[in-house]
N, C-alpha and C. Protein backbone atom coordinates (compact mmCIF):
# COMPACT_ATOMS: atom_id res chain seq x y z
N UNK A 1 -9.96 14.64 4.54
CA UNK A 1 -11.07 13.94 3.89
C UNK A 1 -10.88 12.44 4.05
N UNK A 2 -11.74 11.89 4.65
CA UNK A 2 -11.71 10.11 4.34
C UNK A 2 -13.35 9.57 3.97
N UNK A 3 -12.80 9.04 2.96
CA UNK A 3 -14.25 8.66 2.26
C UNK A 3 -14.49 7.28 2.33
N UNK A 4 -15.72 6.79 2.60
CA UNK A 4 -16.18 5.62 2.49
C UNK A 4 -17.15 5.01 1.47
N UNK A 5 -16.90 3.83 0.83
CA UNK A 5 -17.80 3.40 -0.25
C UNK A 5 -19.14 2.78 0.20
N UNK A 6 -18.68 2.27 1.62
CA UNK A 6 -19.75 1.85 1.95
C UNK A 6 -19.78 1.82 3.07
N UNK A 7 -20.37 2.52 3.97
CA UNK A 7 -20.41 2.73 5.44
C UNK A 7 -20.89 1.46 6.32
N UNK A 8 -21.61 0.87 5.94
CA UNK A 8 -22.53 -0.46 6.61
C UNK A 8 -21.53 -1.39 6.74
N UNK A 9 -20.58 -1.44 5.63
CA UNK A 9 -19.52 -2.82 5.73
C UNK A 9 -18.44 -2.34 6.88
N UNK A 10 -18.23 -1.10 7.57
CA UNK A 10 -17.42 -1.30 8.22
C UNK A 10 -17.93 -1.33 9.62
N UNK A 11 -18.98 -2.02 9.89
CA UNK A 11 -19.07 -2.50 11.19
C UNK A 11 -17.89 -3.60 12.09
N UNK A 12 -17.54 -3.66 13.22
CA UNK A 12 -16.73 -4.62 13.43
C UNK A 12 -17.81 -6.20 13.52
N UNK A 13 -18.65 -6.32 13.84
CA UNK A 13 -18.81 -7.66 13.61
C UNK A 13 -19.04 -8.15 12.40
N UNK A 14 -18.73 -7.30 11.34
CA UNK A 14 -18.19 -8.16 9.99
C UNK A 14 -17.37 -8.83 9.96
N UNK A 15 -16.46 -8.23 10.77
CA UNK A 15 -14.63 -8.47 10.63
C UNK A 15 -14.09 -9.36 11.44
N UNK A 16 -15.30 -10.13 12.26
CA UNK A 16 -14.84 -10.94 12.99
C UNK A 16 -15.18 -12.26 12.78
N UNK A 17 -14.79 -13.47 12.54
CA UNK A 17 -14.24 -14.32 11.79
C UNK A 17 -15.38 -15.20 11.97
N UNK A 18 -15.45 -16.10 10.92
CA UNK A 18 -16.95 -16.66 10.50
C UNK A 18 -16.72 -18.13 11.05
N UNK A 19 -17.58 -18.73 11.93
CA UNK A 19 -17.29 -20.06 12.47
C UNK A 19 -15.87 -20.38 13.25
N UNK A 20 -15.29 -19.18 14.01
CA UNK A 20 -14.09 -19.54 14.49
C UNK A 20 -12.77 -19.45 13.80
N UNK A 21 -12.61 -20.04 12.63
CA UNK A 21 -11.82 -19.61 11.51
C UNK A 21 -11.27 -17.51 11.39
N UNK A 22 -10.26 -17.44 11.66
CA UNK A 22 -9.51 -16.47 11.51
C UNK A 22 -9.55 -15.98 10.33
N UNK A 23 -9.78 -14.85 9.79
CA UNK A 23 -9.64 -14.03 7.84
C UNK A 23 -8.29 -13.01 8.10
N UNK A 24 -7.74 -13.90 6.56
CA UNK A 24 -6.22 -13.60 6.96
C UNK A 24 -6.55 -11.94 6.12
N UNK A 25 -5.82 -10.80 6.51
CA UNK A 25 -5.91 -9.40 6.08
C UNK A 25 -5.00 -8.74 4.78
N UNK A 26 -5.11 -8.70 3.98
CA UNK A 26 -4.52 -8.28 3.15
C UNK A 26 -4.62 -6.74 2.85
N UNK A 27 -3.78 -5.40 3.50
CA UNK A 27 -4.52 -3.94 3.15
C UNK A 27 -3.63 -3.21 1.80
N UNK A 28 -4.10 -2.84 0.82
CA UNK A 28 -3.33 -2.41 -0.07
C UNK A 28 -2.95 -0.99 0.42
N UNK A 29 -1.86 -0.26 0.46
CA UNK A 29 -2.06 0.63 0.76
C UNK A 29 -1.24 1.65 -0.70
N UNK A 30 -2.51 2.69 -1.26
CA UNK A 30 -1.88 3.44 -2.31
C UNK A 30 -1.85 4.61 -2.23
N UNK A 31 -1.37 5.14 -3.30
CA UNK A 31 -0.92 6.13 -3.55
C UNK A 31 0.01 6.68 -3.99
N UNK A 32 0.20 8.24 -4.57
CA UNK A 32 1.61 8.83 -5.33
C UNK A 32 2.89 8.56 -4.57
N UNK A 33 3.98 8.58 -5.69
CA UNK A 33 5.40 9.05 -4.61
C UNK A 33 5.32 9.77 -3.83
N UNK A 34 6.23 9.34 -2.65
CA UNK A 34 5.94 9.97 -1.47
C UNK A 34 5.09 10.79 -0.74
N UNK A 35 3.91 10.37 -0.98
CA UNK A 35 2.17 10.47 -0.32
C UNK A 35 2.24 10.24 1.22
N UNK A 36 3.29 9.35 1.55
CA UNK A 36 3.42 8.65 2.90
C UNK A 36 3.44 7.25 3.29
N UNK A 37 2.96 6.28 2.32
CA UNK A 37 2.50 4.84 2.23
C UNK A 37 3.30 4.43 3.16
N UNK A 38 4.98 4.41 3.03
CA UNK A 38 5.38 3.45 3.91
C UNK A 38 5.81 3.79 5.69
N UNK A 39 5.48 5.35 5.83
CA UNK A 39 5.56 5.83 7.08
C UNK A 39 3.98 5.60 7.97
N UNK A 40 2.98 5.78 6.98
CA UNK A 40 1.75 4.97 7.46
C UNK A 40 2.05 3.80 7.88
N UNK A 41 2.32 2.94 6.72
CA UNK A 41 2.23 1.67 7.07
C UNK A 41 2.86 0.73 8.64
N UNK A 42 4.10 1.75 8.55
CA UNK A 42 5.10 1.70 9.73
C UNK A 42 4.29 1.80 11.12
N UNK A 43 3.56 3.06 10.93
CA UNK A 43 2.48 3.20 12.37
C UNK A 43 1.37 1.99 12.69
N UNK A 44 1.60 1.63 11.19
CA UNK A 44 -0.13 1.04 11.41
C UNK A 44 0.48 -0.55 12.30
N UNK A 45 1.85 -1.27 11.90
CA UNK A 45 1.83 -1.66 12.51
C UNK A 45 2.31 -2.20 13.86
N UNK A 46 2.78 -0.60 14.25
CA UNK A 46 2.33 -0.31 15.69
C UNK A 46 1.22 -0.82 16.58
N UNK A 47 0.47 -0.33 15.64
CA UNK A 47 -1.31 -0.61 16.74
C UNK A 47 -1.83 -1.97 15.85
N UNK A 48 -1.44 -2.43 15.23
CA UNK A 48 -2.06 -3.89 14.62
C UNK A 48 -0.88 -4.89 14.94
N UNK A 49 -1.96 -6.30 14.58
CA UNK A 49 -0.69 -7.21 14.37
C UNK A 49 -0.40 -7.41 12.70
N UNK A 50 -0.49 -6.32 11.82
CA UNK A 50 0.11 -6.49 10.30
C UNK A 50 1.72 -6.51 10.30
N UNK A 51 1.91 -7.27 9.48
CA UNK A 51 3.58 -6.65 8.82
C UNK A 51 3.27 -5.95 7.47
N UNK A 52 4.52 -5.37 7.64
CA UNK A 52 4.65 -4.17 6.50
C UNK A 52 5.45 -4.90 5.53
N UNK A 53 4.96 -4.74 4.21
CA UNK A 53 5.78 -5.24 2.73
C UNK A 53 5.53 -3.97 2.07
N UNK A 54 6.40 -3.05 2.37
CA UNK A 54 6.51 -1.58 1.58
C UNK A 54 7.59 -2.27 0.22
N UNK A 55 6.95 -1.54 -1.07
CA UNK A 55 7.71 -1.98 -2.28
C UNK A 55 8.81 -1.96 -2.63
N UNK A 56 9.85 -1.27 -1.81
CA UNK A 56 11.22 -0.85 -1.98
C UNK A 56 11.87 -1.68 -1.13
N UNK A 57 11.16 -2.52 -0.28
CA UNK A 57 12.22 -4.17 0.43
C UNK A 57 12.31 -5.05 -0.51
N UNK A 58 11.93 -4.71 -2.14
CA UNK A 58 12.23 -5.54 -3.48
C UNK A 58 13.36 -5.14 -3.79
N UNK A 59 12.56 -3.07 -4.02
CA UNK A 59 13.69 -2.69 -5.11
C UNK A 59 15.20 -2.58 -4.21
N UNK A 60 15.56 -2.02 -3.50
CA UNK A 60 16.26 -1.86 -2.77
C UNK A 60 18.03 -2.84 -3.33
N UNK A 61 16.97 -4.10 -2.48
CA UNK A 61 18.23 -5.14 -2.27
C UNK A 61 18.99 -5.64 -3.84
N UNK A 62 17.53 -5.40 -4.70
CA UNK A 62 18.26 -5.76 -5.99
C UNK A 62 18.74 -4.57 -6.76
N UNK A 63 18.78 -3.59 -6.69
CA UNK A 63 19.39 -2.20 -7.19
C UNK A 63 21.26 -2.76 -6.39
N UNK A 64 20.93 -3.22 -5.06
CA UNK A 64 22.18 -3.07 -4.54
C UNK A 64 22.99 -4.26 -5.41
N UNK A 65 21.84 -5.67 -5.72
CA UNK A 65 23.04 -7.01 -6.21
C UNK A 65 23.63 -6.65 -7.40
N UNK A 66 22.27 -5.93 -8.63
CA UNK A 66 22.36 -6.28 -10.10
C UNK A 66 22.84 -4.68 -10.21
N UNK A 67 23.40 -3.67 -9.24
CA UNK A 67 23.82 -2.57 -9.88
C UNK A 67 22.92 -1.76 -11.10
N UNK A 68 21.28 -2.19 -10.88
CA UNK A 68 20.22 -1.43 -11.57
C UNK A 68 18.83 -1.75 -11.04
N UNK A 69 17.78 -1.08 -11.38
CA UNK A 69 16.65 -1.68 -11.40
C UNK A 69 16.54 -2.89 -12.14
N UNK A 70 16.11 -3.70 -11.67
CA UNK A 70 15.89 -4.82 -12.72
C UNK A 70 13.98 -6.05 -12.21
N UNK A 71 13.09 -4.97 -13.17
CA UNK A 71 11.74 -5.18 -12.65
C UNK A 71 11.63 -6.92 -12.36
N UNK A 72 12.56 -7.76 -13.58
CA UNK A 72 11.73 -9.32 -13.71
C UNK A 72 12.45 -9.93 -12.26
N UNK A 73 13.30 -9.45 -11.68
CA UNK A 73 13.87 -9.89 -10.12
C UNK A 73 12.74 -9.59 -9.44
N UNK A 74 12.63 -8.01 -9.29
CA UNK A 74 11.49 -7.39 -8.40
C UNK A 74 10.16 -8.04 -8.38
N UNK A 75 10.01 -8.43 -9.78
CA UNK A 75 8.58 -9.49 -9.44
C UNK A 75 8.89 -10.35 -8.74
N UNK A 76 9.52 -11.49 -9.19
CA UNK A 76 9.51 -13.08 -9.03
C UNK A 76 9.90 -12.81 -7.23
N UNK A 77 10.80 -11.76 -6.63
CA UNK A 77 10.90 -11.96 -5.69
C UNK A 77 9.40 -11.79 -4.87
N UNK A 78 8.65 -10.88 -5.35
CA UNK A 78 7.35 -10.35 -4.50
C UNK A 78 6.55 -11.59 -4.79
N UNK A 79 6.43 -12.55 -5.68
CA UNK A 79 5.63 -13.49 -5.92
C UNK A 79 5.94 -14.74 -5.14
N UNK A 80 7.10 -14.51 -4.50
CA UNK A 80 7.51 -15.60 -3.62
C UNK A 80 7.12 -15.18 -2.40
N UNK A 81 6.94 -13.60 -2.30
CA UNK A 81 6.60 -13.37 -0.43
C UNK A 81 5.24 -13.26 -0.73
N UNK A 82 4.33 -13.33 -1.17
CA UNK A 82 2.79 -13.24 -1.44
C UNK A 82 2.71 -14.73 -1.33
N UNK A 83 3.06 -15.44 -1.95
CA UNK A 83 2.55 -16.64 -2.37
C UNK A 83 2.96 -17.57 -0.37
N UNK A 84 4.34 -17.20 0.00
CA UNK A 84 4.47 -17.44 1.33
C UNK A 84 3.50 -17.10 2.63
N UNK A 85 3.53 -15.77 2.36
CA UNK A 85 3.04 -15.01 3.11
C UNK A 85 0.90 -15.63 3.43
N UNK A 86 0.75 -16.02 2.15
CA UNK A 86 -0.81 -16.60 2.06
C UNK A 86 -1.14 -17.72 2.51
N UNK A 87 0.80 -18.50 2.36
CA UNK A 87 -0.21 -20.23 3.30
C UNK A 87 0.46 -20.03 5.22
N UNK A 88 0.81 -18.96 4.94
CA UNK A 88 1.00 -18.82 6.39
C UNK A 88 0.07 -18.73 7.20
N UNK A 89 -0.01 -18.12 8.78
CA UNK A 89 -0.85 -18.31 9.98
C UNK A 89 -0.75 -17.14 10.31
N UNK A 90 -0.10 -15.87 9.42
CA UNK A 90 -0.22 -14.13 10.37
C UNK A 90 -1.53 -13.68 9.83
N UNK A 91 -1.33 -12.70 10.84
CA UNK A 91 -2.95 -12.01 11.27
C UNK A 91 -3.13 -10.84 9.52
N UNK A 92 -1.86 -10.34 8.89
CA UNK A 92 -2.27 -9.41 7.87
C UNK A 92 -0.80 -9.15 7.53
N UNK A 93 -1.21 -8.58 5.97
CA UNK A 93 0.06 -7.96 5.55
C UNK A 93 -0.26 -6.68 4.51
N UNK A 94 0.29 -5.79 4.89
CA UNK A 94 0.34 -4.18 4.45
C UNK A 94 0.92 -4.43 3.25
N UNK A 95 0.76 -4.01 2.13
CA UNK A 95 1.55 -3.61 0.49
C UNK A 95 1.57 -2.87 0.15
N UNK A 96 2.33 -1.62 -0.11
CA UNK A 96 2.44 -0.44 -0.26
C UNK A 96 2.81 -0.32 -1.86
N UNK A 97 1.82 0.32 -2.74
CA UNK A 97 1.85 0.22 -4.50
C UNK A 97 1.46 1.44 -4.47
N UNK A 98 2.37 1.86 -5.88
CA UNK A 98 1.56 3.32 -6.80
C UNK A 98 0.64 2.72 -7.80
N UNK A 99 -0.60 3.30 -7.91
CA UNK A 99 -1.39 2.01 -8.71
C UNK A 99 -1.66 3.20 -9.98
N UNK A 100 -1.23 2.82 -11.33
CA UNK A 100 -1.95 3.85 -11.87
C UNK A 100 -3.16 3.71 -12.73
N UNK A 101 -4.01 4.10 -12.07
CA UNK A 101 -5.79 3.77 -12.30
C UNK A 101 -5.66 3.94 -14.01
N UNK A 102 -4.82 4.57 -14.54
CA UNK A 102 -5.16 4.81 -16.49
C UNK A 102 -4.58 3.82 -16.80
N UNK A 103 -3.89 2.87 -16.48
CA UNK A 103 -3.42 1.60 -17.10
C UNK A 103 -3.83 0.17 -16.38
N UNK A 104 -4.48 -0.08 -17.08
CA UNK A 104 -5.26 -1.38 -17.40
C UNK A 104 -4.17 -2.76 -16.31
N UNK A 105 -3.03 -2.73 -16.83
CA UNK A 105 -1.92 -3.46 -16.33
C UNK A 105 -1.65 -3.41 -14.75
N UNK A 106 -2.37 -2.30 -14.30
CA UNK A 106 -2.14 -2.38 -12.71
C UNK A 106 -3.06 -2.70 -12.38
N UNK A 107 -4.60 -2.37 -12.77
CA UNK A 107 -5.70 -2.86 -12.18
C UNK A 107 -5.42 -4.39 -12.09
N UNK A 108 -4.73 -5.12 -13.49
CA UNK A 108 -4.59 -6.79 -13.17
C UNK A 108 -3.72 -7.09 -12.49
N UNK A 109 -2.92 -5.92 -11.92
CA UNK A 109 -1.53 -6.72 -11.29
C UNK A 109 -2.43 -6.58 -9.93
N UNK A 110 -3.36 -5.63 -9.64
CA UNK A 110 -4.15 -5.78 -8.45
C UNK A 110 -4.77 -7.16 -8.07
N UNK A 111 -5.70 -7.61 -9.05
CA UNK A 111 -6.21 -8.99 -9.27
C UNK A 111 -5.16 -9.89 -9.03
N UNK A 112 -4.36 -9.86 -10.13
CA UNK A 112 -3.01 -10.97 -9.23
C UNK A 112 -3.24 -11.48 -8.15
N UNK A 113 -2.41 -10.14 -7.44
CA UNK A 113 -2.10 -10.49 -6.30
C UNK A 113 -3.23 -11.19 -5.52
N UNK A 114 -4.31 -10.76 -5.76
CA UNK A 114 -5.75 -11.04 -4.52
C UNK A 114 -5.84 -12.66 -5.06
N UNK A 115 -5.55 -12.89 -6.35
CA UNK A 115 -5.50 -14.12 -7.05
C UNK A 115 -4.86 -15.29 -5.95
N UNK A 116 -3.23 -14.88 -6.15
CA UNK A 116 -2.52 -15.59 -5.44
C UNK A 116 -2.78 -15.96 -3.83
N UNK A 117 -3.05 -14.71 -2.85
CA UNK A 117 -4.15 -15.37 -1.50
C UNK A 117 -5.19 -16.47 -1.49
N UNK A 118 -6.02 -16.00 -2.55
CA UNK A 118 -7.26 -16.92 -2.62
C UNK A 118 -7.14 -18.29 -3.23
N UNK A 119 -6.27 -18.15 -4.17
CA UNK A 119 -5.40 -19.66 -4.04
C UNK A 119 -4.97 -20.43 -3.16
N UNK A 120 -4.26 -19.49 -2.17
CA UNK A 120 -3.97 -20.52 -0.68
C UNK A 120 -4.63 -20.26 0.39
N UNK A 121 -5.61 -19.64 0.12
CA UNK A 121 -5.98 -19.03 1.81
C UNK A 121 -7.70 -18.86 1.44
N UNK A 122 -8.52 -20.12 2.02
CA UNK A 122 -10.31 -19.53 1.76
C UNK A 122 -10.77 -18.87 2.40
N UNK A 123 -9.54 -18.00 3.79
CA UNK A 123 -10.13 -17.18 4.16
C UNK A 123 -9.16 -15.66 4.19
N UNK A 124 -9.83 -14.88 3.31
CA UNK A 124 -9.00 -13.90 3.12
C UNK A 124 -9.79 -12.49 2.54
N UNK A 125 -9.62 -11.30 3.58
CA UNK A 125 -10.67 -10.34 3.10
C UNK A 125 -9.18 -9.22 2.46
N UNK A 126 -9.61 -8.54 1.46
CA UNK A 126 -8.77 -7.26 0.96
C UNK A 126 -9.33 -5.92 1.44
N UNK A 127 -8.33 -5.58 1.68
CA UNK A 127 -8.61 -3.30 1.79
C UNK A 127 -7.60 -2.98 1.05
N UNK A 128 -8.54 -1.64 1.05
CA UNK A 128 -7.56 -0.12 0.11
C UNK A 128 -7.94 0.72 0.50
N UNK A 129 -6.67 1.00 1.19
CA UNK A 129 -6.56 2.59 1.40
C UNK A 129 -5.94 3.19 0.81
N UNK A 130 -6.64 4.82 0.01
CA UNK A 130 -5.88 5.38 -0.64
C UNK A 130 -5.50 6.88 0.03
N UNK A 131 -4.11 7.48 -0.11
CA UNK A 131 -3.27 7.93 0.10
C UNK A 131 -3.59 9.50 -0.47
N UNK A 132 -3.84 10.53 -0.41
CA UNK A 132 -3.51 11.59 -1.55
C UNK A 132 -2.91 13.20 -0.78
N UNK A 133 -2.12 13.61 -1.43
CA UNK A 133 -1.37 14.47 -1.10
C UNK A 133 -1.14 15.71 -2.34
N UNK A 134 -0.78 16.66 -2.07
CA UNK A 134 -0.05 17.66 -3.27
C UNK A 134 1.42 17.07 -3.91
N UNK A 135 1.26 17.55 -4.82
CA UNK A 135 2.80 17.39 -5.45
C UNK A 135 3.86 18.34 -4.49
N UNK A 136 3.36 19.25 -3.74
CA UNK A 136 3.73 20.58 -3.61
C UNK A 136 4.71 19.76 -2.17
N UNK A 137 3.54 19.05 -1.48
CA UNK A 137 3.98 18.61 -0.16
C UNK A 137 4.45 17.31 0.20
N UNK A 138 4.29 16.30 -1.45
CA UNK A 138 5.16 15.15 -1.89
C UNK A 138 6.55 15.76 -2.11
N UNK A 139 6.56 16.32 -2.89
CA UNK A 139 8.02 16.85 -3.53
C UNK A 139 8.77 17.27 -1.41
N UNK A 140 8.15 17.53 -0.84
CA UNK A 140 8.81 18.07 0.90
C UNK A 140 9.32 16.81 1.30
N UNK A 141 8.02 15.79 1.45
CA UNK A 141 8.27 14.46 1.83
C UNK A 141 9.40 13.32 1.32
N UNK A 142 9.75 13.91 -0.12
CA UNK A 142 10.59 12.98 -0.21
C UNK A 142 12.24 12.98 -0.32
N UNK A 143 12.37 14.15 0.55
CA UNK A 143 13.30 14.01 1.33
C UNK A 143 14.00 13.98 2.84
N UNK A 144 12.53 13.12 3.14
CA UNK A 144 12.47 13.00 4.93
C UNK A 144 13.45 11.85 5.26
N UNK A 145 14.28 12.38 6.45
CA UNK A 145 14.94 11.23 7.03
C UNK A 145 14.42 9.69 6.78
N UNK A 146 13.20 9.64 7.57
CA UNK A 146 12.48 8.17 7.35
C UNK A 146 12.90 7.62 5.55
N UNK A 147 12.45 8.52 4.83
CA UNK A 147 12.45 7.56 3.83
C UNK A 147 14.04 7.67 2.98
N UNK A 148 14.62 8.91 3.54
CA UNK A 148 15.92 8.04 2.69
C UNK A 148 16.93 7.20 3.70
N UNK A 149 16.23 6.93 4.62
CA UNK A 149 16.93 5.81 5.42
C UNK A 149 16.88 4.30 5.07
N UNK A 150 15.36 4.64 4.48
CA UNK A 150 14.64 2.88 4.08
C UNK A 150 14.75 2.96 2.37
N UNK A 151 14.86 3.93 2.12
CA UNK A 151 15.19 3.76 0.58
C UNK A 151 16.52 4.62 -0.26
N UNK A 152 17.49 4.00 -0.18
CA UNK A 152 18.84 4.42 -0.48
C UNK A 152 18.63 4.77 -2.21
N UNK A 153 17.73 4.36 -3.10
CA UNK A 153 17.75 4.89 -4.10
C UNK A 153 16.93 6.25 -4.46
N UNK A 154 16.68 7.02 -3.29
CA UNK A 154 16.07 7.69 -3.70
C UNK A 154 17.28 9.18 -2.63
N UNK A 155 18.29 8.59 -2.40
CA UNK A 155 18.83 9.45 -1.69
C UNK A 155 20.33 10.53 -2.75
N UNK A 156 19.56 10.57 -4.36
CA UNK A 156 19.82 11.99 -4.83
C UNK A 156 18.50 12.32 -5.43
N UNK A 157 18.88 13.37 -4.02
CA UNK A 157 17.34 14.50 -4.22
C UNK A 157 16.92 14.95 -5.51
N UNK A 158 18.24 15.49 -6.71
CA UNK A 158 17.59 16.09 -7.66
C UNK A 158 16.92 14.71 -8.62
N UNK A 159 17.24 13.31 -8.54
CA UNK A 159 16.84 12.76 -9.95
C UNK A 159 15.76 12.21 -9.30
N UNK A 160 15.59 11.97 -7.13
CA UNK A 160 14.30 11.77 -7.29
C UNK A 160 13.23 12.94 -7.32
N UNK A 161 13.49 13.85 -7.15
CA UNK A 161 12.26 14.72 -7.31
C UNK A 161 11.96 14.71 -8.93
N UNK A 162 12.74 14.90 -9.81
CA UNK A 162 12.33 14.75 -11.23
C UNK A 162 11.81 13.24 -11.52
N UNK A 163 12.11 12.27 -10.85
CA UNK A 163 11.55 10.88 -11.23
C UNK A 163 9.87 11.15 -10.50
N UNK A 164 9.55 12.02 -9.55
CA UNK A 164 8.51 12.35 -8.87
C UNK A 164 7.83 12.93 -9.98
N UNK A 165 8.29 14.15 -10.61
CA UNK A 165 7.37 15.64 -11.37
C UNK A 165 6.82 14.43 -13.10
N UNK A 166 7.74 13.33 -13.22
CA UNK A 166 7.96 12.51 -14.78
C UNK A 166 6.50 11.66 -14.06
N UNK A 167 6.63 10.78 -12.96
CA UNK A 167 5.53 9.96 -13.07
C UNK A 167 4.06 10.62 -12.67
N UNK A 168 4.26 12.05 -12.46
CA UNK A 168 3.18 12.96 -11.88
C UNK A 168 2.71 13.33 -13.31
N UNK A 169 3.83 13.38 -14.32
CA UNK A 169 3.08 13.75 -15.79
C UNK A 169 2.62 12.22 -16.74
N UNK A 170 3.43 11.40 -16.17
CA UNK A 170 3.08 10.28 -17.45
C UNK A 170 2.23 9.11 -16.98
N UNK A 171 1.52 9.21 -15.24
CA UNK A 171 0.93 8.38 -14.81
C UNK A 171 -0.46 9.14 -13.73
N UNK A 172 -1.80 8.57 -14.13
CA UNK A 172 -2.86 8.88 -12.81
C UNK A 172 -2.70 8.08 -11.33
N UNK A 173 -1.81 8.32 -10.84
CA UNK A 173 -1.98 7.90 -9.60
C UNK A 173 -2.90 8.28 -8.43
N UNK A 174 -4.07 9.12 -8.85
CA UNK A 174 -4.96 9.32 -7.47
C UNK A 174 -6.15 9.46 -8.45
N UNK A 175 -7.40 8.15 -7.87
CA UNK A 175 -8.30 7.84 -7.99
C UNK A 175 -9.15 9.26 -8.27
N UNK A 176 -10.43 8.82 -9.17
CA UNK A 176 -11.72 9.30 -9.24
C UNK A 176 -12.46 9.21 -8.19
N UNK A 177 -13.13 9.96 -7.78
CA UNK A 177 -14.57 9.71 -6.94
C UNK A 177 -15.21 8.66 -7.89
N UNK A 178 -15.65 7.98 -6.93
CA UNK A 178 -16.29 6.23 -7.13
C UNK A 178 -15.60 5.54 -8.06
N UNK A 179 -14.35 5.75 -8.52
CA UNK A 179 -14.08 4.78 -9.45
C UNK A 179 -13.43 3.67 -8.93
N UNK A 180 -12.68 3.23 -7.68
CA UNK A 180 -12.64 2.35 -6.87
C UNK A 180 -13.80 1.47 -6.43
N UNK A 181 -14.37 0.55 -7.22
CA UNK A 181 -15.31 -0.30 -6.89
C UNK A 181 -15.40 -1.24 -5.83
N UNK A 182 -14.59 -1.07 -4.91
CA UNK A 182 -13.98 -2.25 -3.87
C UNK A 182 -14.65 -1.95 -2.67
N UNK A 183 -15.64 -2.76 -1.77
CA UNK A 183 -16.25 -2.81 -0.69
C UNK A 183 -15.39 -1.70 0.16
N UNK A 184 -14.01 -2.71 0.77
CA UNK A 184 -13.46 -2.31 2.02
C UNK A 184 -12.61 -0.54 1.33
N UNK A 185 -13.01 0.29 0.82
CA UNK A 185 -12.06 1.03 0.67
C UNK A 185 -12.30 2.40 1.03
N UNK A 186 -11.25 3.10 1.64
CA UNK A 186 -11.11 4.66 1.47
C UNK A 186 -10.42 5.19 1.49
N UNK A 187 -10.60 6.46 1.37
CA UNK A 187 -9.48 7.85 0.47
C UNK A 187 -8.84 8.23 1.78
N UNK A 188 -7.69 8.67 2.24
CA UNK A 188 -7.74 9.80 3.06
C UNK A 188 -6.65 10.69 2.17
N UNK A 189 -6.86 12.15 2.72
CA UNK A 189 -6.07 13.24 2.81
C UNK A 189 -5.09 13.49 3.75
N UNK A 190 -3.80 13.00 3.17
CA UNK A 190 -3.02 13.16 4.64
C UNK A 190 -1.42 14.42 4.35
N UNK A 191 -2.50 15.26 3.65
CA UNK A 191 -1.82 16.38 3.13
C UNK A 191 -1.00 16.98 4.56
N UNK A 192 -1.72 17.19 5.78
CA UNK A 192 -1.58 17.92 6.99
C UNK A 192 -1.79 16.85 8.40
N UNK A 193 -1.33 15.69 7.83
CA UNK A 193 -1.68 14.74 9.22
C UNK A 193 -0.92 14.00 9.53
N UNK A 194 -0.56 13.52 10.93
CA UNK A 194 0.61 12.93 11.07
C UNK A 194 0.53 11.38 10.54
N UNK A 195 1.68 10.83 10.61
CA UNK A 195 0.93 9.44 10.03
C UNK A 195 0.19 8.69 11.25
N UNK A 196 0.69 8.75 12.68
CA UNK A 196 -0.03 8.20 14.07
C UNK A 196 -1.63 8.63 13.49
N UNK A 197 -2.15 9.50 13.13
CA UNK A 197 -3.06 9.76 12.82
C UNK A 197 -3.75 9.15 12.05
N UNK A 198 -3.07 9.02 10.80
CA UNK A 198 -3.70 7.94 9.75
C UNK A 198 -3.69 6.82 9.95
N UNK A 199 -2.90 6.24 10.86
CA UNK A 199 -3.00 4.70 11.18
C UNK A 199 -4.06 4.57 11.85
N UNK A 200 -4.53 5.39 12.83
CA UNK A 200 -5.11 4.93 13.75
C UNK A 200 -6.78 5.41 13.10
N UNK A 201 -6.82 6.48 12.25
CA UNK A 201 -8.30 6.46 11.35
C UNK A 201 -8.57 5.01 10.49
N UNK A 202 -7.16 4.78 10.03
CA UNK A 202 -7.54 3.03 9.32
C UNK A 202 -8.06 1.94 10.19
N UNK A 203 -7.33 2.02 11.49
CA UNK A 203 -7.26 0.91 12.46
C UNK A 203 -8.56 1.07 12.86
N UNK A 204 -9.19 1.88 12.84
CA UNK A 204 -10.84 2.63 13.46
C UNK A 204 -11.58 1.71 12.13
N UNK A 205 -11.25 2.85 11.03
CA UNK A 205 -12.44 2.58 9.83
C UNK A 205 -12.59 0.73 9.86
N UNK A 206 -11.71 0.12 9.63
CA UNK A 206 -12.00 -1.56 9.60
C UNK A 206 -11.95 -2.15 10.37
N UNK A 207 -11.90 -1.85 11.74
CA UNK A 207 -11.73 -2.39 12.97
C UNK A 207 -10.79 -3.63 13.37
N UNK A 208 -9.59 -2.98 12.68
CA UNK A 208 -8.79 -3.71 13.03
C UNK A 208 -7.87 -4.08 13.84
């Protein structure tokens, strides 16, 4: 399934830059634990010129300094590569978030971020793509080579699959039909698809 909110906006001569001026790309990419976000993202930029800022090049390094999670690091560090990343000259940057649509607090941490671009950058368009999968075939995924290579905290299987089944009960991570109000956005199902696949339906849908 890939759904579109609005079919007309994804023509490519939208997307191509107004008076010469370049529009820097910002694609959110969401969805549940291990849905796929950052093995997408990986493909996508294969065939684009995006870089990938998957969320665990935060957690990662500081799990390894401070010997825990420690969220107020994990921000301030992401607020320094956003805020960089916006007065720069690259073509896009991928962000890979679990967003959970029932709390109020992520929809603004969404805003944030789009905040902080448009602060430095007057030219800057956002996407969302969202991600959705089974628990059945998340719970498979998240113990694929790829990701416990790039994410060392998730490499004991039993506390992440229970940190998986806890935020599957105490958080909505996969959107309503239409409740994503956002021009550039759509759903896919990548229950049964490779990720080459999904990159290259994104790279299609926005013509990027």
């Amino acid at each position: 399934m890939v759904g579109f909110d609005n079919k007309e906006s994804f023509h490519c001569h939208y997307r191509n830059s107004q008076g010469g001026i370049p529009f820097m790309k910002v694609l959110f990419l969401i969805g549940n634990a291990a849905v796929g976000k950052m093995t997408v993202g990986q493909e996508l930029t294969k065939i684009t010129d995006f870089r990938l800022f998957h969320n665990h090049m935060t957690i990662e390094p500081v799990i390894e300094i401070f010997g825990q999670f420690n969220p107020k690091v994990i921000h301030r560090l992401r607020e320094v590569i956003f805020e960089e990343f916006a007065s720069s000259d690259c073509y896009g940057l991928i962000f890979t978030i679990m967003w959970a649509f029932d709390m109020q607090s992520d929809w603004d941490y969404i805003e944030h971020i789009k905040d902080i671009f448009k602060q430095r950058n007057d030219n800057v368009e956002f996407y969302y793509v969202e991600l959705v999968a089974s628990q059945k075939i998340r719970l498979e995924r998240n113990a694929t080579e790829n990701r416990l290579l790039n994410k060392p905290s998730k490499r004991n299987i039993e506390i992440s699959n229970q940190r998986l089944l806890n935020d599957d009960a105490n958080y909505r991570c996969e959107s309503y039909d239409g409740e994503i109000p956002f021009e550039n956005y759509i759903k896919i199902d990548n229950s049964y698809l490779e990720p080459e696949t999904v990159a290259h339906q994104i790279k299609t849908a926005f013509c990027l």
